[in-house]
Protein backbone atom coordinates (compact mmCIF):
# COMPACT_ATOMS: atom_id res chain seq x y z
CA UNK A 1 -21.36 -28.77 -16.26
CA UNK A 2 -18.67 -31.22 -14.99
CA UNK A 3 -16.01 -30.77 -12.41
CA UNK A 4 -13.40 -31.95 -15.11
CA UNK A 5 -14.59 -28.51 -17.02
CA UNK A 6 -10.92 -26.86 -16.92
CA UNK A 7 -12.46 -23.52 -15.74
CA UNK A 8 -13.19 -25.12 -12.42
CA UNK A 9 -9.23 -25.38 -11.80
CA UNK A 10 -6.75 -23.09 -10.92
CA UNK A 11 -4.87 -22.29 -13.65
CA UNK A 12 -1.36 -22.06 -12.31
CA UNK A 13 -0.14 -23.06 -8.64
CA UNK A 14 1.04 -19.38 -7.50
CA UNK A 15 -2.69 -18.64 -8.11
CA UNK A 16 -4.11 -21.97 -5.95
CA UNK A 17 -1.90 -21.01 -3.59
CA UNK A 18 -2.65 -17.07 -3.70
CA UNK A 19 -6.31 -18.30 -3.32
CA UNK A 20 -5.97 -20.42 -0.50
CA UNK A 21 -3.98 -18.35 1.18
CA UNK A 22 -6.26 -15.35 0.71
CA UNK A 23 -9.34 -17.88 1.75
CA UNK A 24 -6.86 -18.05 5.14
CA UNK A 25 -5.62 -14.77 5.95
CA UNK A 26 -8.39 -12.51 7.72
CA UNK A 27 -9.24 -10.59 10.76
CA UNK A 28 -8.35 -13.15 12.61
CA UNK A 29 -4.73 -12.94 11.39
CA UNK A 30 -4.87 -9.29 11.79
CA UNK A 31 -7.07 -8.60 14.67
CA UNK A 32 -7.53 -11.65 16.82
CA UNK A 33 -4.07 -12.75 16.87
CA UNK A 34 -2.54 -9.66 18.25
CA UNK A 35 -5.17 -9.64 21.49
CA UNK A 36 -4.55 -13.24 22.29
CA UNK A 37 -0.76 -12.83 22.31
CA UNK A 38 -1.04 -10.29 24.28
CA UNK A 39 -3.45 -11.90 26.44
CA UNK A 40 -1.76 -14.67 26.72
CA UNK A 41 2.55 -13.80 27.42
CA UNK A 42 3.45 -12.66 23.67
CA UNK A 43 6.80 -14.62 23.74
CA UNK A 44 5.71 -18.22 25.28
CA UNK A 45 2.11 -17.76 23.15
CA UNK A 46 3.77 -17.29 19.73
CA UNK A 47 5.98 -20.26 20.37
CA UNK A 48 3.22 -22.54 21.30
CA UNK A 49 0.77 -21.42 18.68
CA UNK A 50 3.11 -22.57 15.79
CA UNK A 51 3.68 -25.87 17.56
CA UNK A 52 -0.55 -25.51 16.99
CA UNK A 53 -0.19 -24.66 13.76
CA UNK A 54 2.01 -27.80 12.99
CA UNK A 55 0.39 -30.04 15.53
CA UNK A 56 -3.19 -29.33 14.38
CA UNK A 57 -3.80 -26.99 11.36
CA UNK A 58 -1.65 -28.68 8.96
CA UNK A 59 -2.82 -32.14 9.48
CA UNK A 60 -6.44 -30.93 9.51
CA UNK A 61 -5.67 -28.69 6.57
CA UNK A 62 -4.88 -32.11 5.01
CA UNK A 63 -8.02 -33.56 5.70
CA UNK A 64 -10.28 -30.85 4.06
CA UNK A 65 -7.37 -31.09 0.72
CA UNK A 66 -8.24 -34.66 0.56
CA UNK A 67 -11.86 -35.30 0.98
CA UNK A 68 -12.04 -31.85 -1.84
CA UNK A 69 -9.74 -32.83 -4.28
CA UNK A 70 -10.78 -36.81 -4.18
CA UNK A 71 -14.81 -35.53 -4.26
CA UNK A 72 -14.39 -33.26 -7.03
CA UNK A 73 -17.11 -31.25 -5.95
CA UNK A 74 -18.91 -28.82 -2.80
CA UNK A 75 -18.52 -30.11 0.96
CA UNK A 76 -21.83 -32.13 0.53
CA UNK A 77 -20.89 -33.80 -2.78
CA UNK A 78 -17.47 -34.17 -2.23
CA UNK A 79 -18.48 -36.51 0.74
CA UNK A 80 -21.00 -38.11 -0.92
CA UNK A 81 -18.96 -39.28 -4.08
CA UNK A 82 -16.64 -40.57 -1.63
CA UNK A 83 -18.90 -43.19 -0.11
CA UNK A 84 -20.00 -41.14 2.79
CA UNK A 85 -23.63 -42.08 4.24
CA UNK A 86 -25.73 -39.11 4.97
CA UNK A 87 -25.10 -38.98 8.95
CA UNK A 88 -21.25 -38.01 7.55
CA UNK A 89 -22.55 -36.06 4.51
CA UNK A 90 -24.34 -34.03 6.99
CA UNK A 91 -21.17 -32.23 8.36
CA UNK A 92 -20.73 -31.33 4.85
CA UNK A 93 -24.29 -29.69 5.28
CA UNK A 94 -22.99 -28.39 8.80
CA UNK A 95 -19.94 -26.77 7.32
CA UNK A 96 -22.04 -24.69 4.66
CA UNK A 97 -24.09 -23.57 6.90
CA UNK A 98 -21.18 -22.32 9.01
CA UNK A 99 -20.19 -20.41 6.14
CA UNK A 100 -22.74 -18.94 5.29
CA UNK A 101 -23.68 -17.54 8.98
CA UNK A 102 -20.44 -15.83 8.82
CA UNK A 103 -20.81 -14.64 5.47
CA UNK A 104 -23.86 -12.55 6.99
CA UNK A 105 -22.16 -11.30 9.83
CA UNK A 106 -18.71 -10.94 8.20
CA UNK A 107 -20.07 -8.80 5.24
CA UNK A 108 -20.87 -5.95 7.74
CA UNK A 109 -17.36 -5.61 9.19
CA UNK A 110 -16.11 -5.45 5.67
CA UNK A 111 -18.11 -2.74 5.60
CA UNK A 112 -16.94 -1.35 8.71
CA UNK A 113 -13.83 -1.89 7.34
CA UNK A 114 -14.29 -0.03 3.53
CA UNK A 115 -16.02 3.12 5.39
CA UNK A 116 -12.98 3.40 8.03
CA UNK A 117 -10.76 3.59 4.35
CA UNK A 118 -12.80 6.12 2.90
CA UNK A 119 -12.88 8.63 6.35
CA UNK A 120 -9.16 8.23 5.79
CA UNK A 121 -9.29 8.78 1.85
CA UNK A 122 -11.40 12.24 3.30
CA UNK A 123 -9.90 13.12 6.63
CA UNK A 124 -12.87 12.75 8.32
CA UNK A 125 -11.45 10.67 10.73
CA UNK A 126 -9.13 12.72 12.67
CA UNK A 127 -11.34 15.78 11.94
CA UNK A 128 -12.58 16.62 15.55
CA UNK A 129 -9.91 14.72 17.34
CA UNK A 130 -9.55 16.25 20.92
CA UNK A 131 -7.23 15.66 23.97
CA UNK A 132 -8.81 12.61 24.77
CA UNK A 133 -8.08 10.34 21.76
CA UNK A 134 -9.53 6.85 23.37
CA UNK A 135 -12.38 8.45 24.16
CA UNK A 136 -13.20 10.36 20.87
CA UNK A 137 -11.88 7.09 18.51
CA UNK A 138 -14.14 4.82 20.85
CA UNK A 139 -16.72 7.28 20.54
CA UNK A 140 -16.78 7.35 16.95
CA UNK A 141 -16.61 3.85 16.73
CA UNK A 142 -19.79 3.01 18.87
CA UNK A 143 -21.40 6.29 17.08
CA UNK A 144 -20.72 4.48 13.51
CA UNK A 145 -21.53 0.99 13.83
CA UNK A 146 -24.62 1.61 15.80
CA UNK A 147 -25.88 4.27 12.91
CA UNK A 148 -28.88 3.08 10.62
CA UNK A 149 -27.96 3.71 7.09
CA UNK A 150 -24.03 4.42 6.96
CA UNK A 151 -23.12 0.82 8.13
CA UNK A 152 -26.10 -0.93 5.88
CA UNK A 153 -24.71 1.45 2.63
CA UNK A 154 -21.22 0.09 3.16
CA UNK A 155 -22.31 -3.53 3.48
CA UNK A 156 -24.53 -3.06 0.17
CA UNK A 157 -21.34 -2.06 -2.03
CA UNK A 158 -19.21 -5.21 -0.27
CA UNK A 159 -21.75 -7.33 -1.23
CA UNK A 160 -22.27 -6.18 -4.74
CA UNK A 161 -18.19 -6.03 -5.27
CA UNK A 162 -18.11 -10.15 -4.09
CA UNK A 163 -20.97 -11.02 -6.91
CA UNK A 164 -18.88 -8.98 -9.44
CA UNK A 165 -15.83 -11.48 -8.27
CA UNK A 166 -17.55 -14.48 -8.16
CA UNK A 167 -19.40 -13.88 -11.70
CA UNK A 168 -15.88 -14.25 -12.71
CA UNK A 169 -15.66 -17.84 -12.08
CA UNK A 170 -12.85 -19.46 -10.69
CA UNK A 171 -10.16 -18.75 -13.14
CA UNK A 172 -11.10 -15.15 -14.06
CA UNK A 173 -12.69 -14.15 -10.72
CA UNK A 174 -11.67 -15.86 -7.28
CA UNK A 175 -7.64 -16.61 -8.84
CA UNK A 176 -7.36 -13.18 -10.44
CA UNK A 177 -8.31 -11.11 -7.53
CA UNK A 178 -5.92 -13.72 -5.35
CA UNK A 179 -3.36 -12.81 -7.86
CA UNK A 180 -3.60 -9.16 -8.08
CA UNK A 181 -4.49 -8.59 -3.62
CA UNK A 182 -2.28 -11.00 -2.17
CA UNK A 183 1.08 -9.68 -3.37
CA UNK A 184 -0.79 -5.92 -2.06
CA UNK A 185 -1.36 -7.52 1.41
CA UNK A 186 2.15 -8.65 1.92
CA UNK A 187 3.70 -5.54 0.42
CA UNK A 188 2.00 -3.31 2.65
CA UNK A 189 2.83 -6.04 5.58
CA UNK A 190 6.32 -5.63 4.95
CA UNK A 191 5.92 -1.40 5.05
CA UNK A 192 4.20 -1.22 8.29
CA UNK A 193 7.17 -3.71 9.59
CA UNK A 194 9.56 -1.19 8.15
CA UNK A 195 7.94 1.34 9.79
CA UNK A 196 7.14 -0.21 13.03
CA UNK A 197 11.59 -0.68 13.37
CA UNK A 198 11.51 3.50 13.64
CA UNK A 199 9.66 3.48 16.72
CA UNK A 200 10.93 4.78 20.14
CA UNK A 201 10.35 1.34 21.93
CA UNK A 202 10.35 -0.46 19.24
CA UNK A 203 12.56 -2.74 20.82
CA UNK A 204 10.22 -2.92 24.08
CA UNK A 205 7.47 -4.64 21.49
CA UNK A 206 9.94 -6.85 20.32
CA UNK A 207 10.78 -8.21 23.06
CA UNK A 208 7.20 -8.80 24.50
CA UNK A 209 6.70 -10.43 21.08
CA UNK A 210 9.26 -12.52 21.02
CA UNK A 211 11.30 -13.40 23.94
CA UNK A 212 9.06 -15.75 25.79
CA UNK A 213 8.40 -16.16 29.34
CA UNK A 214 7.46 -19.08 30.32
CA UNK A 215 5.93 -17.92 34.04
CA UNK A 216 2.62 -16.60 32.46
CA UNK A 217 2.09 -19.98 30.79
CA UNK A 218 -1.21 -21.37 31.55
CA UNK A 219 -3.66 -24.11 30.46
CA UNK A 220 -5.60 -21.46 28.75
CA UNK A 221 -2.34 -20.16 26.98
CA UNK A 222 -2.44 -23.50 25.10
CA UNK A 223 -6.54 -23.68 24.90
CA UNK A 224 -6.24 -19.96 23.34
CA UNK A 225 -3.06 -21.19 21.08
CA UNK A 226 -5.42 -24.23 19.59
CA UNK A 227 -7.91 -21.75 19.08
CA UNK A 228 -5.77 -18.95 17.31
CA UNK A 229 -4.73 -22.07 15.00
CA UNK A 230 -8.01 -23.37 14.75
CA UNK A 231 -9.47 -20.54 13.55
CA UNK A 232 -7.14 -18.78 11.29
CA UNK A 233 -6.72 -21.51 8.89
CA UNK A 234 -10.53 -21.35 7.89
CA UNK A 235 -10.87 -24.99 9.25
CA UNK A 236 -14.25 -26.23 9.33
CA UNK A 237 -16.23 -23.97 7.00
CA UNK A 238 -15.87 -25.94 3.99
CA UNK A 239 -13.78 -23.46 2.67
CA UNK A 240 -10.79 -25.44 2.09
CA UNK A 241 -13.12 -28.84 1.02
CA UNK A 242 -14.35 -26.56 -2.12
CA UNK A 243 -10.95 -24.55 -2.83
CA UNK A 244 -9.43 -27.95 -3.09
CA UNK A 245 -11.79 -29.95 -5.28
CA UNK A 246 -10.30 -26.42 -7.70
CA UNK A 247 -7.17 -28.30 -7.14
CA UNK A 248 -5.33 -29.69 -10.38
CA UNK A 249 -4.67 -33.70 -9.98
CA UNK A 250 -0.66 -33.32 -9.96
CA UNK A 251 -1.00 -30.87 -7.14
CA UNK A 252 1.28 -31.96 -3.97
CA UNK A 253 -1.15 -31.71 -1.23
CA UNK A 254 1.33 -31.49 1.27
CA UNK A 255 3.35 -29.13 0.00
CA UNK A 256 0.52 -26.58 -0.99
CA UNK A 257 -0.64 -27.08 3.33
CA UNK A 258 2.79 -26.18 4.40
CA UNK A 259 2.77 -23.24 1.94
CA UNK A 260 -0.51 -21.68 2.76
CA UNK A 261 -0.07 -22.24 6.70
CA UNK A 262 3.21 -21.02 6.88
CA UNK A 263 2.29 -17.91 5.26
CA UNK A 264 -1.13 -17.94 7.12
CA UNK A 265 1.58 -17.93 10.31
CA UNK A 266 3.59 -14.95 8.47
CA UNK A 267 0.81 -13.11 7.89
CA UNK A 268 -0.08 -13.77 12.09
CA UNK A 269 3.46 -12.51 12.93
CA UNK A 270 3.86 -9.48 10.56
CA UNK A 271 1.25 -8.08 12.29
CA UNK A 272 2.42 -8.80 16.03
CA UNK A 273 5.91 -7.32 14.39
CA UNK A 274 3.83 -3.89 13.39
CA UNK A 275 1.43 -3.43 16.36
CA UNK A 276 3.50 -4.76 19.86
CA UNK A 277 6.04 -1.79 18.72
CA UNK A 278 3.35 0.94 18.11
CA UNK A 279 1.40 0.27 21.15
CA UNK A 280 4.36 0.55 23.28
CA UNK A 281 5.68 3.54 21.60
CA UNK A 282 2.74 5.28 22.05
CA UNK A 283 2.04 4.50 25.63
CA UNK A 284 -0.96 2.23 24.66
CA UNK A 285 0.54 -1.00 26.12
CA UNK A 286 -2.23 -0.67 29.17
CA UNK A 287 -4.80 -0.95 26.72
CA UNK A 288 -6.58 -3.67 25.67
CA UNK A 289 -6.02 -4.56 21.76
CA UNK A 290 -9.15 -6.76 21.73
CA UNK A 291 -10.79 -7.33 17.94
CA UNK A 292 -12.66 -4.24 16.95
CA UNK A 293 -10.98 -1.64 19.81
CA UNK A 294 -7.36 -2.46 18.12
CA UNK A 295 -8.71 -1.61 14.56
CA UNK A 296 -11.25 1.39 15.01
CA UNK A 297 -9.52 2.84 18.59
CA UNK A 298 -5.68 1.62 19.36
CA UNK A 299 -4.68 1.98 15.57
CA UNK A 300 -6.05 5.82 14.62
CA UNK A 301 -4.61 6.43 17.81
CA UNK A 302 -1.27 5.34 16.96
CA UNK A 303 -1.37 6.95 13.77
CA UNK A 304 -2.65 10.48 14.85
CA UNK A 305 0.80 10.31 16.98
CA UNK A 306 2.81 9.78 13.79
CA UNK A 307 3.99 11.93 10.92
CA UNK A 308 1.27 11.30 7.66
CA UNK A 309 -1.48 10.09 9.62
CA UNK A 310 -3.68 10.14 6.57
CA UNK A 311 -1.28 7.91 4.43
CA UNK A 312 -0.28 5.24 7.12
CA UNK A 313 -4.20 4.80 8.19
CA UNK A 314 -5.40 4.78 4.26
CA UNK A 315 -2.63 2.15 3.99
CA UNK A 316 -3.92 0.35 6.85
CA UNK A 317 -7.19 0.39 6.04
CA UNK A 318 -6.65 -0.72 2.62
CA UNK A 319 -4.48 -3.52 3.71
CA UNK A 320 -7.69 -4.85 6.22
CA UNK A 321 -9.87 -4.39 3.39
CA UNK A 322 -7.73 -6.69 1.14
CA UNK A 323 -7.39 -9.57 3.34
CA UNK A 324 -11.15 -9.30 4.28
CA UNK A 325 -12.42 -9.39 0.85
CA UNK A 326 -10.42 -12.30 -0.51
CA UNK A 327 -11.72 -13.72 2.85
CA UNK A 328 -15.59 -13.09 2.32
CA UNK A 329 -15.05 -14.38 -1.82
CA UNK A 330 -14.06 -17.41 -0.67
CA UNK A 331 -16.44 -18.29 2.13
CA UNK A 332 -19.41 -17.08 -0.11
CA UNK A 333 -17.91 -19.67 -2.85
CA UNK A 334 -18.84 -22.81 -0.61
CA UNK A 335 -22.41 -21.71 -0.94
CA UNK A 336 -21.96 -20.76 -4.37
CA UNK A 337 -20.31 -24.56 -5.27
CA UNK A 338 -22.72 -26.64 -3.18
CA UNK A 339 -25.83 -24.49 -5.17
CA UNK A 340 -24.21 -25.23 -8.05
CA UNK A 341 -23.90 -28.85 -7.91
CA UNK A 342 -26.57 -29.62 -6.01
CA UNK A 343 -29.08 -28.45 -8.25
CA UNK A 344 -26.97 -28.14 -11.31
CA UNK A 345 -27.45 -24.44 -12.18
CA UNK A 346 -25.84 -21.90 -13.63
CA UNK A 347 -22.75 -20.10 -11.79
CA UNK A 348 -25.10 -17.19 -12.63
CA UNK A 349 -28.05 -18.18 -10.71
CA UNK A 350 -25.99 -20.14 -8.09
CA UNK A 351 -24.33 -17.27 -7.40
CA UNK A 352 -27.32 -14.95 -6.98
CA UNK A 353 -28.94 -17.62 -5.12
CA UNK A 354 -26.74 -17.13 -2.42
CA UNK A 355 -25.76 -13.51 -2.41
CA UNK A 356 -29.21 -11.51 -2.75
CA UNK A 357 -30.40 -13.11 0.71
CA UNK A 358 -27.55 -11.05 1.55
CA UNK A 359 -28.72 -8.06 0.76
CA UNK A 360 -31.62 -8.81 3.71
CA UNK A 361 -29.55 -10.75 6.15
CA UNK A 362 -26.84 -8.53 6.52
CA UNK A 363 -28.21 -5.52 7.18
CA UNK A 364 -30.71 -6.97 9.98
CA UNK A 365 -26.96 -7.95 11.41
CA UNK A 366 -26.08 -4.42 10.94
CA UNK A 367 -29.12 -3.40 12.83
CA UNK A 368 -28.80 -5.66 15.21
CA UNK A 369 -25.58 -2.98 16.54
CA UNK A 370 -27.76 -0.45 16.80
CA UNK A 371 -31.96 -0.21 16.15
CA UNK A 372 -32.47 -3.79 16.51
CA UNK A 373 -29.86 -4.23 19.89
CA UNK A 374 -33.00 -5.10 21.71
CA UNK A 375 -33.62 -7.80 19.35
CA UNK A 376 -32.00 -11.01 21.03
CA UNK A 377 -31.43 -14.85 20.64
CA UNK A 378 -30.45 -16.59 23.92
CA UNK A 379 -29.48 -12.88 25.52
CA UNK A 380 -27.14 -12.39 22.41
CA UNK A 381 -27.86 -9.44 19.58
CA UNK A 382 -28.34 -11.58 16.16
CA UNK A 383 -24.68 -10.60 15.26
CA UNK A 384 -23.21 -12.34 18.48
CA UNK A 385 -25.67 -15.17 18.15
CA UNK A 386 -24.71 -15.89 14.67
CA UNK A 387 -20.78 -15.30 15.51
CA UNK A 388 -21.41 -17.68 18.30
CA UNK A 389 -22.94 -20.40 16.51
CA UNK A 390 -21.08 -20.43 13.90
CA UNK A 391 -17.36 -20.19 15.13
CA UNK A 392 -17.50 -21.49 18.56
CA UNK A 393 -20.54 -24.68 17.96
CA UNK A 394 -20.60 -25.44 13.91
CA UNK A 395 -17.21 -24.82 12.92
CA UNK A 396 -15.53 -27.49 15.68
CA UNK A 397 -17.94 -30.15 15.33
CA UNK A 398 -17.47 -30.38 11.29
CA UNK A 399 -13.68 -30.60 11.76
CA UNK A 400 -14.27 -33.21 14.35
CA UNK A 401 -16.57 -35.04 12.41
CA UNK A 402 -14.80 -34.32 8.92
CA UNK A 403 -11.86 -36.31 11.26
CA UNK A 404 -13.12 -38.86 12.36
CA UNK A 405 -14.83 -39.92 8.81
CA UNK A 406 -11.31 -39.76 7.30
CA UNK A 407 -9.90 -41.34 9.83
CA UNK A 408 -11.65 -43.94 10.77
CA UNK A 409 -14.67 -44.95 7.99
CA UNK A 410 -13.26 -43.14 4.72
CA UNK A 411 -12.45 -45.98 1.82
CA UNK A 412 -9.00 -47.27 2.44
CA UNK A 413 -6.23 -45.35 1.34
CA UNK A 414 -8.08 -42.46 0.87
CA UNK A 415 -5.45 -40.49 2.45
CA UNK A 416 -2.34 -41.92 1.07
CA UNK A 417 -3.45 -41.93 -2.03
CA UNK A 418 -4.25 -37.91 -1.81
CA UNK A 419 -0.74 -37.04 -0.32
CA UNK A 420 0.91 -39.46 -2.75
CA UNK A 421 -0.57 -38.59 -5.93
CA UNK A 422 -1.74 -42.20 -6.73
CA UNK A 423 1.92 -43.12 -6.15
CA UNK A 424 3.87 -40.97 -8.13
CA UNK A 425 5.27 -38.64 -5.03
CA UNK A 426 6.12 -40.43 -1.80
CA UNK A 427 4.39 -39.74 1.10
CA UNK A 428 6.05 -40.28 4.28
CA UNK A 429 4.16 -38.30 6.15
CA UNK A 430 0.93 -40.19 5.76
CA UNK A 431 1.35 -42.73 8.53
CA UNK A 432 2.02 -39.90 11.34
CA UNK A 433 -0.60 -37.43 9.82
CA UNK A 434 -3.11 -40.42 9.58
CA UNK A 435 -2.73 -40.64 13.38
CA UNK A 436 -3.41 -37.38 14.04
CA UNK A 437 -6.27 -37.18 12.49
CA UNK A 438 -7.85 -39.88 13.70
CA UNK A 439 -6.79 -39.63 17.76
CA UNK A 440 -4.76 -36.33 18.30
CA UNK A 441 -6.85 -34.02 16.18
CA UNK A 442 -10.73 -34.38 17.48
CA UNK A 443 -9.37 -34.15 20.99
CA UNK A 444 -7.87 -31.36 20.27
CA UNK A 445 -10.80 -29.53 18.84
CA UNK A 446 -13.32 -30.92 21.24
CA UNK A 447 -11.43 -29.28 23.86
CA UNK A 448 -11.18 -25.67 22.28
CA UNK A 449 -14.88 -26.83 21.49
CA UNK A 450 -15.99 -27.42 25.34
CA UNK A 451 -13.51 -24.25 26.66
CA UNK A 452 -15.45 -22.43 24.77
CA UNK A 453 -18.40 -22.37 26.91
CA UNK A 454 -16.38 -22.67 30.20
């Protein structure tokens, strides 16, 4: 099967760039990037993470379109066809891997995710609620994920749903789903902001949001800006290499990177928009909005204080579940491509190839919450370990390897010719992004890369 096969291209650009956006947009958008404002000012931190976004993601963003679109093929092949020796082909290597570690992991917060919707579909949720709401949400929380069978059941059916997808194929799987969810995600976006303007201190979360004070600004506010950027764009996992090589030959590189990032950033800001006002409404502002507590604790909190808690938590719920699903599809499709054209299967077998593992790996990370806790790697529960690994080691050193390569050893005009089409659009912008990549870029990332560990 060749690359040129017309089913391995998007079909339209609203659908590359509903894909690639929906390969973006995850619980990092939704979860992560409300906790480090917050951590980190609100105001001065939004301000400072699009500078990031500009500064970094698109340029990097850039990189990944190029060496993709140019290969034709996975993260390994793509590289390879290129001219890359195998010391460079081996980020490609490093960047599946990446994937794929988070594919394990990720697959059971999905799940987390799909049974929160259903004990909202019930009621079962805010069933026993008493005084205490913190404690009974957190409760439940720890109660759930630490449980033996519920969590495992709900990672079975996420798993099962992504093959269904990704039998589809590119065209009739990953782009229809991207077609059909992302226009869901940003409709409910734009009814939780609608929402979120009725609140008593609404204007209190506003301002925290978006006035910025420059006073809390730190070296870590710009460290945990890089990050946020870093890792919300899907940089590194070899998501964007494969998505690309999708890419039709007339498609403007630069424009689709300034499309999907912006709206990446949207997606980041809706949700500061929705939660800063609700947590200061409901006198949660002392609280911590970290990752999982904000989803599972803050939010049914919030919405046990408001009129049709059912609806807005089903809607909320569903809205998480969307933007983690097109997430999972299109980390799982790096595997699935580099399977594929490695050892020139089927899309059938690649694609069970890489998801019945899967149905094994994730539910040991499951476990690892609750029967298996005592199971550790390096004093870290196999979850944490693999989370670890994979965002905070593998993920940095392919985009500072994937970097330099372009940068500095990829065949001349390699870059140029990618932003420009082979000529035919003009690309003024090559020069300054070329520098980036090759000086202002792997600095960058080798520093969230050694903070990390500090």
């Amino acid at each position: 099967m060749k690359k040129s096969n017309k089913n391995l291209t998007f079909s339209s650009k609203i659908g590359l760039i509903a894909a690639t956006v929906g390969s973006a947009v995850g619980l990092g958008n939704i979860w992560r990037f409300p906790a480090v404002a917050q951590a980190n000012g609100g105001g001065a931190f939004l301000i400072i993470y699009i500078g990031c976004v500009i500064l970094l993601g698109i340029p990097v963003m850039l990189a990944e379109f190029s060496i993709g679109r140019a290969g034709k093929s996975d993260a390994i092949g793509s590289m390879k066809s290129l001219g890359a020796g195998k010391g460079w082909r081996s980020f490609g290597g490093l960047s599946i891997m990446a994937a794929y570690l988070i594919l394990s992991f990720y697959m059971v917060v999905v799940g987390w995710t799909v049974e929160y919707l259903w004990e909202s579909i019930t009621g079962e949720l805010y069933a026993n609620v008493g005084p205490d709401m913190k404690s009974t949400f957190a409760g439940h929380m720890k109660e759930y994920i630490s449980d033996t069978w519920t969590p495992m059941v709900a990672t079975v059916i996420m798993i099962v749903i992504n093959i269904g997808v990704l039998l589809g194929g590119v065209q009739k799987g990953i782009e229809r789903l991207s077609n059909w969810l992302m226009p869901v995600l940003f409709v409910l976006l734009v009814v939780f902001c609608i929402r979120a303007l009725s609140f008593e201190k609404a204007l209190e979360g506003y301002t925290f949001f978006l006035r910025p004070d420059w006073s809390v600004v730190t070296s870590g506010t710009f460290i945990s800006a890089l990050g946020q950027a870093f890792f919300s764009l899907s940089l590194g996992m070899g998501v964007l290499v494969t998505y690309s090589s999708y890419f039709p030959g007339d498609t403007n590189l630069t424009k689709t990177a300034v499309t999907v990032s912006l709206l990446d950033l949207l997606v980041a800001v809706m949700m500061g928009l929705i939660i800063f006002p609700a947590v200061m409404s409901f006198g949660l502002n002392g609280e911590g909005i970290e990752g999982a507590t904000l989803v599972f604790v803050t939010l049914p909190e919030v919405f046990m204080q408001m009129h049709g808690t059912q609806i807005w938590s089903i809607l909320f719920f569903l809205l998480l579940a969307v933007a983690a699903l097109t997430s999972t599809i299109s980390v799982a499709e790096v595997a699935v491509a580099c399977i594929r054209d490695r050892f020139k299967v089927s899309r059938l077998k690649a694609v069970l190839i890489v998801m019945l593992p899967l149905f094994v790996i994730s539910p040991i990370c499951s476990l690892s919450q609750g029967a298996l806790s005592g199971v550790t790697i390096f004093g870290l529960t196999i979850f944490t370990f693999l989370d670890t690994l994979a965002t905070n080691v593998l993920l940095p050193v392919v985009s500072i390897g994937l970097c330099i390569w372009l940068g500095w050893f990829a065949p001349k005009g390699l870059l140029s010719d990618q932003l420009s089409n082979a000529g035919s659009l003009k690309a003024r912008l090559a020069l300054p992004i070329r520098f980036i990549i090759r000086w202002i870029a792997p600095l960058l990332i080798l520093t969230v890369f050694i903070c990390g560990f500090l």
